[in-house]
N, C-alpha and C. Protein backbone atom coordinates (compact mmCIF):
# COMPACT_ATOMS: atom_id res chain seq x y z
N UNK A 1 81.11 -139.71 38.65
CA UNK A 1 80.61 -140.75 39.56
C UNK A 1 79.61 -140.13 40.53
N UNK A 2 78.39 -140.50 40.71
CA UNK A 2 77.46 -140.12 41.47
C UNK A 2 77.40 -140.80 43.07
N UNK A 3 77.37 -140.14 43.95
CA UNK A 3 78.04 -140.63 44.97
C UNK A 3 76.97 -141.86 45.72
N UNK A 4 75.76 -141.07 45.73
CA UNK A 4 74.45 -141.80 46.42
C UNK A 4 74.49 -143.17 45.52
N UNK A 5 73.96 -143.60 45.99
CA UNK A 5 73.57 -145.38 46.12
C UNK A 5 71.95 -145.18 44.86
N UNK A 6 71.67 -145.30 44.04
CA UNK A 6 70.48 -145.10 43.07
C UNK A 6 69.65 -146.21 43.01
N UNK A 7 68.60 -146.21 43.80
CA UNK A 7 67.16 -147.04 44.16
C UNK A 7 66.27 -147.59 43.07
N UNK A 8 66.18 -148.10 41.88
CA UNK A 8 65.23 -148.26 41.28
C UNK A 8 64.37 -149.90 41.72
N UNK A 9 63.42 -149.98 40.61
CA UNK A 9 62.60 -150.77 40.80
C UNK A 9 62.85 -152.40 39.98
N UNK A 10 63.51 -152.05 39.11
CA UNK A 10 63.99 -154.16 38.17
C UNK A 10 65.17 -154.04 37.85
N UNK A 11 65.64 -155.28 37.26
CA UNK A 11 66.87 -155.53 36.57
C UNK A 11 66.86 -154.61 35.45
N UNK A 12 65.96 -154.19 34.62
CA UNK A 12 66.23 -153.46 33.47
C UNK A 12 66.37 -152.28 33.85
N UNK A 13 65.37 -151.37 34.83
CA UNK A 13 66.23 -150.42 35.56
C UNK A 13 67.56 -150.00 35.77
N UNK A 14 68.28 -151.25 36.24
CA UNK A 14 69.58 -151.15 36.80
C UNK A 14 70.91 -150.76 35.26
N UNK A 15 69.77 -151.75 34.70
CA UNK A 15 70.99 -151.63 33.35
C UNK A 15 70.75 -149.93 32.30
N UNK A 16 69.50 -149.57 32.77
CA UNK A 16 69.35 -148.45 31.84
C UNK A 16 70.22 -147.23 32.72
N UNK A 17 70.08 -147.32 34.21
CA UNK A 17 70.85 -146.07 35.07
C UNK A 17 72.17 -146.42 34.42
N UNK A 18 72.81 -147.28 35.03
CA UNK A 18 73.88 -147.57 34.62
C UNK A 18 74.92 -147.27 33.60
N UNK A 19 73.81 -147.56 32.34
CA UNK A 19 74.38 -147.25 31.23
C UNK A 19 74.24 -145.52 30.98
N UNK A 20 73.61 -145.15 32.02
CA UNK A 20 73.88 -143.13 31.34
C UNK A 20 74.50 -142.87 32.76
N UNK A 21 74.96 -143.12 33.94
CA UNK A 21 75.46 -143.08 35.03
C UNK A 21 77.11 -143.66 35.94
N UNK A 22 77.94 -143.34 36.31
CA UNK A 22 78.67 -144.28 37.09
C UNK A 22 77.99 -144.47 38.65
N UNK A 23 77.46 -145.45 38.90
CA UNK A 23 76.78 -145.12 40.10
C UNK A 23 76.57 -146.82 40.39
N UNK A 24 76.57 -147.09 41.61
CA UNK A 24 75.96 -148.05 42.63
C UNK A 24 74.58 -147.88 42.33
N UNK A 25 73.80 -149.47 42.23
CA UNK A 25 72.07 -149.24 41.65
C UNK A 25 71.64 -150.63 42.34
N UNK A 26 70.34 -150.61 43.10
CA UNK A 26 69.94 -151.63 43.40
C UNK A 26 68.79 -151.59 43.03
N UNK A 27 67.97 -152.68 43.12
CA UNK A 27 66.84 -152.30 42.60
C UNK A 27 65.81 -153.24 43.97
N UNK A 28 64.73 -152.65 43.78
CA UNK A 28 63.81 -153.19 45.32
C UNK A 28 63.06 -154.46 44.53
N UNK A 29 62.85 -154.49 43.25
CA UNK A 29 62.52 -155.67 43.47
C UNK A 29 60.48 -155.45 43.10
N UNK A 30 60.09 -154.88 43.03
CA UNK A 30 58.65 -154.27 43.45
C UNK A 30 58.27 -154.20 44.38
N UNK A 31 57.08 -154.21 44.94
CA UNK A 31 56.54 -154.28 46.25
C UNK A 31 57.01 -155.27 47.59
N UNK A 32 57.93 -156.25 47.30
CA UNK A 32 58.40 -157.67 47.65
C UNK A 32 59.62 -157.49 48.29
N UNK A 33 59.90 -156.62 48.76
CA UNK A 33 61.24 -156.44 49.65
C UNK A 33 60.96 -156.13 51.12
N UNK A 34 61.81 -156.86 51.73
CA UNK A 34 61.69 -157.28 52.94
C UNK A 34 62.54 -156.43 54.14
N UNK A 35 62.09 -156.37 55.69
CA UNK A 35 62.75 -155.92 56.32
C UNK A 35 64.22 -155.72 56.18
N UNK A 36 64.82 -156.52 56.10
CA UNK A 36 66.02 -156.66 55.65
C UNK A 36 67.18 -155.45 54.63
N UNK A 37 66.38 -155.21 53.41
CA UNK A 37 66.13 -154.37 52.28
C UNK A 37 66.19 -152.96 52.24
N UNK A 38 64.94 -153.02 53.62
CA UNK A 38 64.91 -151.47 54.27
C UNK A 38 65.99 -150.98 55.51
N UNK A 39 66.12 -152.11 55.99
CA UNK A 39 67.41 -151.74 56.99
C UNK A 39 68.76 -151.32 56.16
N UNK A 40 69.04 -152.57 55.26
CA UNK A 40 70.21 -151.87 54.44
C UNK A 40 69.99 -150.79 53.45
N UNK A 41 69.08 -150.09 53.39
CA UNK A 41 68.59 -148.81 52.55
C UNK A 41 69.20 -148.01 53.25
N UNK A 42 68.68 -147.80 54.68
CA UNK A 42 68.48 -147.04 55.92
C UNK A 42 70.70 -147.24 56.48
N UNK A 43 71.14 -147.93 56.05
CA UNK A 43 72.80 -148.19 56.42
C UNK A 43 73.20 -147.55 55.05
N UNK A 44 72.88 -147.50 54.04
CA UNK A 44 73.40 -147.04 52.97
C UNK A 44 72.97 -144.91 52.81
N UNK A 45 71.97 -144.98 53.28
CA UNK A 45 71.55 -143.48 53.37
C UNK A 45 72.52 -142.78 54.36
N UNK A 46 72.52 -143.41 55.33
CA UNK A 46 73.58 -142.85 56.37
C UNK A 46 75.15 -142.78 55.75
N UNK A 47 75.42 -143.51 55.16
CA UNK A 47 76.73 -143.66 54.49
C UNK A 47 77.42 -142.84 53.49
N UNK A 48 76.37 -143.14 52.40
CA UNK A 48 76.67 -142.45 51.01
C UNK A 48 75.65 -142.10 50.58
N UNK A 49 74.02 -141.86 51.21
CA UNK A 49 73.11 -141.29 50.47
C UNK A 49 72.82 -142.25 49.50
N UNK A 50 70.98 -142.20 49.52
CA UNK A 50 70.30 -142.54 48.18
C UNK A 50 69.60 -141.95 47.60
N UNK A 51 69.16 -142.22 46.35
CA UNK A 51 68.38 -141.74 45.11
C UNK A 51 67.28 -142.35 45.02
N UNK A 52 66.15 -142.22 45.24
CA UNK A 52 65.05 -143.28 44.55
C UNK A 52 64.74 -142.31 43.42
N UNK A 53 64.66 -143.33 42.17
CA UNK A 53 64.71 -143.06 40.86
C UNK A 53 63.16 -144.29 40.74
N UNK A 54 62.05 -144.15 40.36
CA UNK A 54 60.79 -145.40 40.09
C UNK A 54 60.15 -144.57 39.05
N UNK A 55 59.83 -145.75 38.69
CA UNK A 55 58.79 -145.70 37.28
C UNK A 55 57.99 -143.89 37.20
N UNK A 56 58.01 -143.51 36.94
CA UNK A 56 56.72 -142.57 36.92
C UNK A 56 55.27 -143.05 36.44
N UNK A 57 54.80 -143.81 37.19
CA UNK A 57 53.79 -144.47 37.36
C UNK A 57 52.33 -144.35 38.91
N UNK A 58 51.64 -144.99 38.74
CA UNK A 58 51.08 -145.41 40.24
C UNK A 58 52.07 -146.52 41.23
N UNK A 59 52.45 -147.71 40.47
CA UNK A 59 53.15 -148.36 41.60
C UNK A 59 54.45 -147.87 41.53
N UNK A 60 55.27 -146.94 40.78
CA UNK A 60 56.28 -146.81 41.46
C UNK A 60 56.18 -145.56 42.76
N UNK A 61 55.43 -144.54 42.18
CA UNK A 61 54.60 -143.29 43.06
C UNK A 61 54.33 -144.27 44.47
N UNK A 62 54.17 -145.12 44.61
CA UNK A 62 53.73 -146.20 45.94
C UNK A 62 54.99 -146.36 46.37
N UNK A 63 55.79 -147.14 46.02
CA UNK A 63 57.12 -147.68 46.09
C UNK A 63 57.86 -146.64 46.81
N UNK A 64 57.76 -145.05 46.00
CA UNK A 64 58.94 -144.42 46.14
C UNK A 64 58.01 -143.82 47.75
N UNK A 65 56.86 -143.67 47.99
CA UNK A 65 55.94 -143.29 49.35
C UNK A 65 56.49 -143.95 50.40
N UNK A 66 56.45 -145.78 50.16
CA UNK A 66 56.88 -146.51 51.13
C UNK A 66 58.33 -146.30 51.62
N UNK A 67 59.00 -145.94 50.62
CA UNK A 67 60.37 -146.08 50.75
C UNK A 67 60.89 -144.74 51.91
N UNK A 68 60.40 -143.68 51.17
CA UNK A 68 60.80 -142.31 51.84
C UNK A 68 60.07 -142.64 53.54
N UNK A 69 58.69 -143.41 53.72
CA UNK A 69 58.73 -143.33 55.28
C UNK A 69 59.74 -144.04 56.35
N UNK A 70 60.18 -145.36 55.46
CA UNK A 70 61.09 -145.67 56.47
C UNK A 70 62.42 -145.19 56.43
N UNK A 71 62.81 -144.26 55.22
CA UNK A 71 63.77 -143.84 54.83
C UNK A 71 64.20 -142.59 54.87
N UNK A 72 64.19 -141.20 55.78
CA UNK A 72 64.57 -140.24 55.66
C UNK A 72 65.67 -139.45 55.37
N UNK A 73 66.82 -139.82 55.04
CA UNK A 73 67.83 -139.18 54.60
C UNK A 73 68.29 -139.76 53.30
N UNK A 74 66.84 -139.23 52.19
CA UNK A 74 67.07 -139.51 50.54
C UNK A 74 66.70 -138.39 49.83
N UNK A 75 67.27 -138.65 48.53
CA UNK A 75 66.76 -137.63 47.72
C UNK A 75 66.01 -138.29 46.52
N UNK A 76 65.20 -137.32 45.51
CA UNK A 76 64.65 -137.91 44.94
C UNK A 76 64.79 -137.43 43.43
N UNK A 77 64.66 -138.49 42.73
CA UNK A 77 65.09 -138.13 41.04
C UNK A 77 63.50 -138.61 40.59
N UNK A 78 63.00 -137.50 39.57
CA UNK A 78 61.49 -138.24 38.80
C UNK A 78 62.15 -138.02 37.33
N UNK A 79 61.63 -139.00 36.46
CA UNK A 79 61.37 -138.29 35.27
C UNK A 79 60.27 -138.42 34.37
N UNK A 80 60.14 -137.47 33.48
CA UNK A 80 59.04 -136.96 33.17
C UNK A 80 58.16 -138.26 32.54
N UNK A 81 56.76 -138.29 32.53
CA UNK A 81 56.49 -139.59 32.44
C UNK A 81 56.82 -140.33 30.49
N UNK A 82 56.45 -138.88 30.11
CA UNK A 82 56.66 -138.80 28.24
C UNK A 82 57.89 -139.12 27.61
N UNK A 83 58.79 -139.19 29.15
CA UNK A 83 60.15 -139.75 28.59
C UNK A 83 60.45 -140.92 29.23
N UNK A 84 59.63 -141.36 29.51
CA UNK A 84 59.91 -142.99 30.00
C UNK A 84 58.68 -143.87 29.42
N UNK A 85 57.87 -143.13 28.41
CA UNK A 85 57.13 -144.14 27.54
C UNK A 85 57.73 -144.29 25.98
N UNK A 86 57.61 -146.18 25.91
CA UNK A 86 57.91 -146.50 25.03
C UNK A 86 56.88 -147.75 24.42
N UNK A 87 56.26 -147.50 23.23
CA UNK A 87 55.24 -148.39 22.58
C UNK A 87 54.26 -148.97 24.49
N UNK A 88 53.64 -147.61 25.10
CA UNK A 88 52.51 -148.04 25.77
C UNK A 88 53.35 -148.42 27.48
N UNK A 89 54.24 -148.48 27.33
CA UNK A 89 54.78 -149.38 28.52
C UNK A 89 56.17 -148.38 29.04
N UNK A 90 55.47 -147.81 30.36
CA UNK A 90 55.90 -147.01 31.05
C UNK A 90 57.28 -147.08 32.30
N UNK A 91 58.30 -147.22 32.05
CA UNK A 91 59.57 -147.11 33.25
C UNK A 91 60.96 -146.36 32.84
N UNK A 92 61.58 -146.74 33.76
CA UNK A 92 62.74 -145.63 34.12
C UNK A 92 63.66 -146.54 32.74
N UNK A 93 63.67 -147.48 32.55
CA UNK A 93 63.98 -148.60 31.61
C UNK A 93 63.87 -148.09 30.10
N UNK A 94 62.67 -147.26 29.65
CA UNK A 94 62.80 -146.94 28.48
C UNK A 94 62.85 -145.18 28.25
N UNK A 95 63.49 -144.94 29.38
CA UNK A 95 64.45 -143.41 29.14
C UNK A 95 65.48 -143.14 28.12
N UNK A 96 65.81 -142.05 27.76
CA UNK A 96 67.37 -142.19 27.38
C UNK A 96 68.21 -142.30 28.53
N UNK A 97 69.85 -142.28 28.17
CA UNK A 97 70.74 -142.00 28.81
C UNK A 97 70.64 -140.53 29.26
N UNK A 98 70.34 -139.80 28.43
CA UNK A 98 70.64 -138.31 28.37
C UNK A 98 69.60 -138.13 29.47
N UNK A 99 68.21 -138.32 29.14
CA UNK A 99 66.88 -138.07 30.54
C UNK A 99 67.32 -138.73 31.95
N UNK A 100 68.13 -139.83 31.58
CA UNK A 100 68.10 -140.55 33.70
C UNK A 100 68.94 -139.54 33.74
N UNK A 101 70.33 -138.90 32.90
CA UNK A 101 71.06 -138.03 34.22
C UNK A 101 70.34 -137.02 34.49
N UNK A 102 69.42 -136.19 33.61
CA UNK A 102 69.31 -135.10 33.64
C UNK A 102 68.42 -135.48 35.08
N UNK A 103 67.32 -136.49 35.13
CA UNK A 103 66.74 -136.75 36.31
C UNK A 103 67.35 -136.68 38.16
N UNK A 104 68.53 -137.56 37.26
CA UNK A 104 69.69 -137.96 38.97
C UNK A 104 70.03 -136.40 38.58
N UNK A 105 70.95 -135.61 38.17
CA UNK A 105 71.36 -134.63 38.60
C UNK A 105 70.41 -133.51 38.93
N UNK A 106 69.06 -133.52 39.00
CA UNK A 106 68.43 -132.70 39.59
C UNK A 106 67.33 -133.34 40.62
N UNK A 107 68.02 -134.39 41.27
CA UNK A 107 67.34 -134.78 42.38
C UNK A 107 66.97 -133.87 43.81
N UNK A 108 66.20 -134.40 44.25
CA UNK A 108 65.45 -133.11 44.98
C UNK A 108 65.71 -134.09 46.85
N UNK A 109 66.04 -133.51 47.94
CA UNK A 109 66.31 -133.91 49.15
C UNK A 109 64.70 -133.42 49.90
N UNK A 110 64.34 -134.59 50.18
CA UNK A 110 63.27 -134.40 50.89
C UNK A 110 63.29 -134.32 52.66
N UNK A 111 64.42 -133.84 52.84
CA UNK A 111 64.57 -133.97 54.43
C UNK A 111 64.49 -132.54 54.55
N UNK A 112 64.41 -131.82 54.01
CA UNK A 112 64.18 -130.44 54.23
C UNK A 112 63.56 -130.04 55.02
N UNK A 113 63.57 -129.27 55.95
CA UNK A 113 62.34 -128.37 57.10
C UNK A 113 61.48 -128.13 56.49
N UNK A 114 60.10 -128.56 56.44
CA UNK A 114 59.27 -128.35 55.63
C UNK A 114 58.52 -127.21 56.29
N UNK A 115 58.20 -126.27 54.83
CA UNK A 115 57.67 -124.81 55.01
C UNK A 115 56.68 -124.85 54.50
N UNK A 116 55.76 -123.67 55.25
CA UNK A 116 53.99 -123.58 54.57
C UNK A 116 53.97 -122.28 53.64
N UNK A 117 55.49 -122.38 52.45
CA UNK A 117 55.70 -120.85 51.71
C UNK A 117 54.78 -121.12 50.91
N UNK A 118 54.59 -122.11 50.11
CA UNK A 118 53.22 -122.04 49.30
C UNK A 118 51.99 -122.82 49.69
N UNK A 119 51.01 -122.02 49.40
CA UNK A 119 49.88 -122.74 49.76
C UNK A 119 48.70 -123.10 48.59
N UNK A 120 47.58 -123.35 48.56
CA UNK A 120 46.72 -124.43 47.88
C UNK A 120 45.64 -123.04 46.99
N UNK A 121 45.66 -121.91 47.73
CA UNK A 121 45.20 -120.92 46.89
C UNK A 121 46.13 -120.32 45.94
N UNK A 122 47.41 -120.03 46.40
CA UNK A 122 48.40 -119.80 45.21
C UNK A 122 48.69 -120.86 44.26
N UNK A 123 48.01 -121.89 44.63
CA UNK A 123 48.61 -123.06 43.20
C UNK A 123 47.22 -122.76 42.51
N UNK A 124 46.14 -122.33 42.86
CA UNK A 124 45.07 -122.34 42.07
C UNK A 124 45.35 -120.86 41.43
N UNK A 125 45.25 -120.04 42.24
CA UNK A 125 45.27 -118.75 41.29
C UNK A 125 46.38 -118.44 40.00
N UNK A 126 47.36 -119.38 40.50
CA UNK A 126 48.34 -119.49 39.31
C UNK A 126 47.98 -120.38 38.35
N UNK A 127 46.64 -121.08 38.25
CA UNK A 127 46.63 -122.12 37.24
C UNK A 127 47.10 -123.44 37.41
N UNK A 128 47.79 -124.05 38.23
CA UNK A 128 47.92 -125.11 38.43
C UNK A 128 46.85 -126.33 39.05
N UNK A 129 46.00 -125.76 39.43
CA UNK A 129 44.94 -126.44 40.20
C UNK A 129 43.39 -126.23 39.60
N UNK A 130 42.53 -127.29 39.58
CA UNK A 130 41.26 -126.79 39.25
C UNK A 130 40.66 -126.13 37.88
N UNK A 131 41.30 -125.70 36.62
CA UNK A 131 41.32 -125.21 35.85
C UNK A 131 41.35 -126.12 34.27
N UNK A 132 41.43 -125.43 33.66
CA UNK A 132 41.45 -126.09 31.74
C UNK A 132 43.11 -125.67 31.79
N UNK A 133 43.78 -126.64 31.49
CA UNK A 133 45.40 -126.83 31.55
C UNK A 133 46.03 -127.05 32.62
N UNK A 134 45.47 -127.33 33.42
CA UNK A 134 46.58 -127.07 34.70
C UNK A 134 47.26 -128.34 34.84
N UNK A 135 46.32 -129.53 34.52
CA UNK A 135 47.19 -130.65 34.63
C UNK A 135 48.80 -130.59 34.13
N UNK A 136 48.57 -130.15 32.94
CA UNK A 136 49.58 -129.73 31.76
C UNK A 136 50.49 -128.72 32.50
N UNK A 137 49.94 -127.58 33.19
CA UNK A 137 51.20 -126.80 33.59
C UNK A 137 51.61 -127.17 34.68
N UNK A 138 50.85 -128.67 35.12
CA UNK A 138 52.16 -129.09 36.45
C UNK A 138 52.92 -129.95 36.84
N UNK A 139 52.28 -130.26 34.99
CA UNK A 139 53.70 -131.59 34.46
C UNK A 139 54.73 -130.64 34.38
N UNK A 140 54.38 -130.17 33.00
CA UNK A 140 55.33 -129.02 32.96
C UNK A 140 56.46 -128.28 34.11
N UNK A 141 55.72 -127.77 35.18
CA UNK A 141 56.01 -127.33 35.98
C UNK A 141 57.14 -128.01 36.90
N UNK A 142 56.81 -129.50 37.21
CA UNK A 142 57.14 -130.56 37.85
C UNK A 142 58.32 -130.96 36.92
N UNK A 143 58.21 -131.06 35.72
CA UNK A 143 59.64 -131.53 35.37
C UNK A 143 60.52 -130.44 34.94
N UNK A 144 60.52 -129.14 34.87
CA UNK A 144 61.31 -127.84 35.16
C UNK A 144 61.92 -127.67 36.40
N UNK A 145 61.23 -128.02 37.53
CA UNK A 145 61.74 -128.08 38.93
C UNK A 145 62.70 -129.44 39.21
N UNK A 146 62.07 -130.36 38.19
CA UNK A 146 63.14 -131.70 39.30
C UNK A 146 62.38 -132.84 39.87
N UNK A 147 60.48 -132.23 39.88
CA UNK A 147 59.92 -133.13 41.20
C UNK A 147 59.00 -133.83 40.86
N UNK A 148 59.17 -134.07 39.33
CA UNK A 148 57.81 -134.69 38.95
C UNK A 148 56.35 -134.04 39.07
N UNK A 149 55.93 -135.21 37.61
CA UNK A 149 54.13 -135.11 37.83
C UNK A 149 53.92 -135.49 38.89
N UNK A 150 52.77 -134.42 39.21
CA UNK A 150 51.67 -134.97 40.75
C UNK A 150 50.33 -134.32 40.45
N UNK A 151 49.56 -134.24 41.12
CA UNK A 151 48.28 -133.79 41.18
C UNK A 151 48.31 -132.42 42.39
N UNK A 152 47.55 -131.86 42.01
CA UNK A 152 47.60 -130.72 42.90
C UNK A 152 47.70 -130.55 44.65
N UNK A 153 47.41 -131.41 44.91
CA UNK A 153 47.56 -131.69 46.52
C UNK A 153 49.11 -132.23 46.45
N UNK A 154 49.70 -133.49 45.54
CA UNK A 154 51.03 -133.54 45.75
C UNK A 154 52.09 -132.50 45.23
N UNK A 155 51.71 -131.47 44.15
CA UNK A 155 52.24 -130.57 43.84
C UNK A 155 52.74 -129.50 45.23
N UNK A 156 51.44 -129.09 45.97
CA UNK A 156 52.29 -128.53 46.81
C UNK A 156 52.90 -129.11 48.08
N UNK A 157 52.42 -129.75 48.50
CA UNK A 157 53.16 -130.88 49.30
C UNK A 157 54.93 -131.23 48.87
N UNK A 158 54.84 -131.55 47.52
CA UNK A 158 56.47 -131.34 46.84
C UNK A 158 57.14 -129.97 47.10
N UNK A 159 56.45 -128.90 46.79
CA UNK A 159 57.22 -127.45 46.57
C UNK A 159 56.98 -127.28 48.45
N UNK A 160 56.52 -127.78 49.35
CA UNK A 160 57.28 -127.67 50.71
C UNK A 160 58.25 -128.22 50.90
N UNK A 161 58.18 -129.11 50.78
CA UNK A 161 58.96 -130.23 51.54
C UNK A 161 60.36 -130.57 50.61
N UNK A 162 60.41 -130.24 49.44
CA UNK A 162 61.89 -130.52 48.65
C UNK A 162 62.44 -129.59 48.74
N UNK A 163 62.66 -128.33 49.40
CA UNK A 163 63.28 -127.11 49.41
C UNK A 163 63.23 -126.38 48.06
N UNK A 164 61.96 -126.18 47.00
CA UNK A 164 61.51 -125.37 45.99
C UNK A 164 61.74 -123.94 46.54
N UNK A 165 63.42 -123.16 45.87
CA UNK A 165 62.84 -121.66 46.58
C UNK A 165 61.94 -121.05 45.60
N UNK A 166 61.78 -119.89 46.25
CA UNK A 166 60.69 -118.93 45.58
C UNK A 166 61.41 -118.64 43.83
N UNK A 167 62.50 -118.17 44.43
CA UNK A 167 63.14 -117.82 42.62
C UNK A 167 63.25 -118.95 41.73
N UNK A 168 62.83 -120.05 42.31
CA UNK A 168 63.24 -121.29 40.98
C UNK A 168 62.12 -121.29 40.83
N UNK A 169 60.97 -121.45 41.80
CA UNK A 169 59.36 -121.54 41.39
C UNK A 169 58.93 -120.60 40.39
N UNK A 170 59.11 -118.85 40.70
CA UNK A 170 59.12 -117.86 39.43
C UNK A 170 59.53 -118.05 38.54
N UNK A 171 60.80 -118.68 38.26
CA UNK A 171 61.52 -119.00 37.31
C UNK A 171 60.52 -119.79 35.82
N UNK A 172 60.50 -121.01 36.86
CA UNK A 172 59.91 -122.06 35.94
C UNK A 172 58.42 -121.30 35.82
N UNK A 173 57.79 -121.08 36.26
CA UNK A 173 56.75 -120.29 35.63
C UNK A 173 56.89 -119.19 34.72
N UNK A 174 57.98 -118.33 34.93
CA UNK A 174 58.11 -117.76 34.02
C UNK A 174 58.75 -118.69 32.54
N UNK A 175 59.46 -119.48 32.24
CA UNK A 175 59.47 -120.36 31.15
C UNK A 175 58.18 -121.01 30.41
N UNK A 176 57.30 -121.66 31.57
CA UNK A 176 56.01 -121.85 31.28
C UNK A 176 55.59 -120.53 30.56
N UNK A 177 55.47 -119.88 30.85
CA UNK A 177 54.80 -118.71 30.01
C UNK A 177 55.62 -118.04 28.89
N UNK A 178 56.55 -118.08 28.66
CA UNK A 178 57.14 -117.89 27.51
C UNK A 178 57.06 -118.75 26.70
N UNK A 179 57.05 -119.99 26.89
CA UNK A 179 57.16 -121.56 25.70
C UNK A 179 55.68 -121.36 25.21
N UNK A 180 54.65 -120.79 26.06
CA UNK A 180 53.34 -120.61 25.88
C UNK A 180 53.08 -119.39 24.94
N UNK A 181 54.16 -118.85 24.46
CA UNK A 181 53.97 -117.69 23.97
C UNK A 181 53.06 -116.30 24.51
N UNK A 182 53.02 -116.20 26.12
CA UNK A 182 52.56 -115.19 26.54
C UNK A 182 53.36 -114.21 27.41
């Protein structure tokens, strides 16, 4: 049983967590949720903790933005976007069972003291930024850690602020480079 309260975005959402999860699931509804919504988010975080789990998309990437400002004591589940496409049409809905837990159980707490351990020249000199592949190594990268695809400005912005230590960051780079055969 997963203790936090699990945030998604529709009814089919609810039924796909569900079915790979024991967990409490609400869903916001899309963009269309009201003061109300966010207050009881904000009573439920204090309580038992939430999960926002959204599309790996642009509007759920929005959704889960809006949510975390009025919402600070959440954590966050992504999953990878290649596992939530099915015939063109992208959500948390056409995951497996097996991908939402692996997602919820490596949800990432964004209330963390946020640290300036990595910065915007080490994501470039490592290849993640600016380069031929990098997009690729920070999907990659992003779903080895827990924190999702982003683009290089949200890449490190994530590895502050979710508590990324240094040895899991080496880590997953070092996997990256072995699956790469180098």
């Amino acid at each position: 049983m997963i203790k936090e309260v699990i945030v998604v975005e529709g009814r089919d959402d609810i039924t796909a967590v569900k079915s790979a999860v024991d967990a409490e699931v609400i869903a916001t509804g899309g963009f269309g949720y009201k003061k109300e919504f966010i207050n009881n988010l904000k009573n439920i975080a204090e309580k038992t903790g939430i999960i926002i789990l959204t599309d790996p998309d642009y509007a759920g990437e929005q959704i889960r933005k809006d949510l975390s400002k009025h919402i600070k004591n959440c954590k966050h589940a992504f999953l990878p976007q290649g596992k939530a496409l099915k015939k063109g049409d992208i959500g948390v809905e056409n995951a497996t069972k097996e991908d939402i837990l692996e997602a919820i159980l490596k949800a990432r707490p964004s209330n963390v003291e946020r640290k300036e351990e990595y910065t915007k020249e080490e994501i470039i000199a490592l290849g993640l930024a600016g380069g031929e592949g990098s997009r690729e190594k920070r999907e990659r990268l992003g779903n080895i850690l827990g924190i999702g695809y982003s683009n290089s400005k949200q890449l490190l912005n994530r590895l502050n602020n979710f508590g990324i230590t240094r040895e899991e960051f080496e880590k997953a780079l070092e996997r990256i480079e072995k699956e790469n055969g180098r």
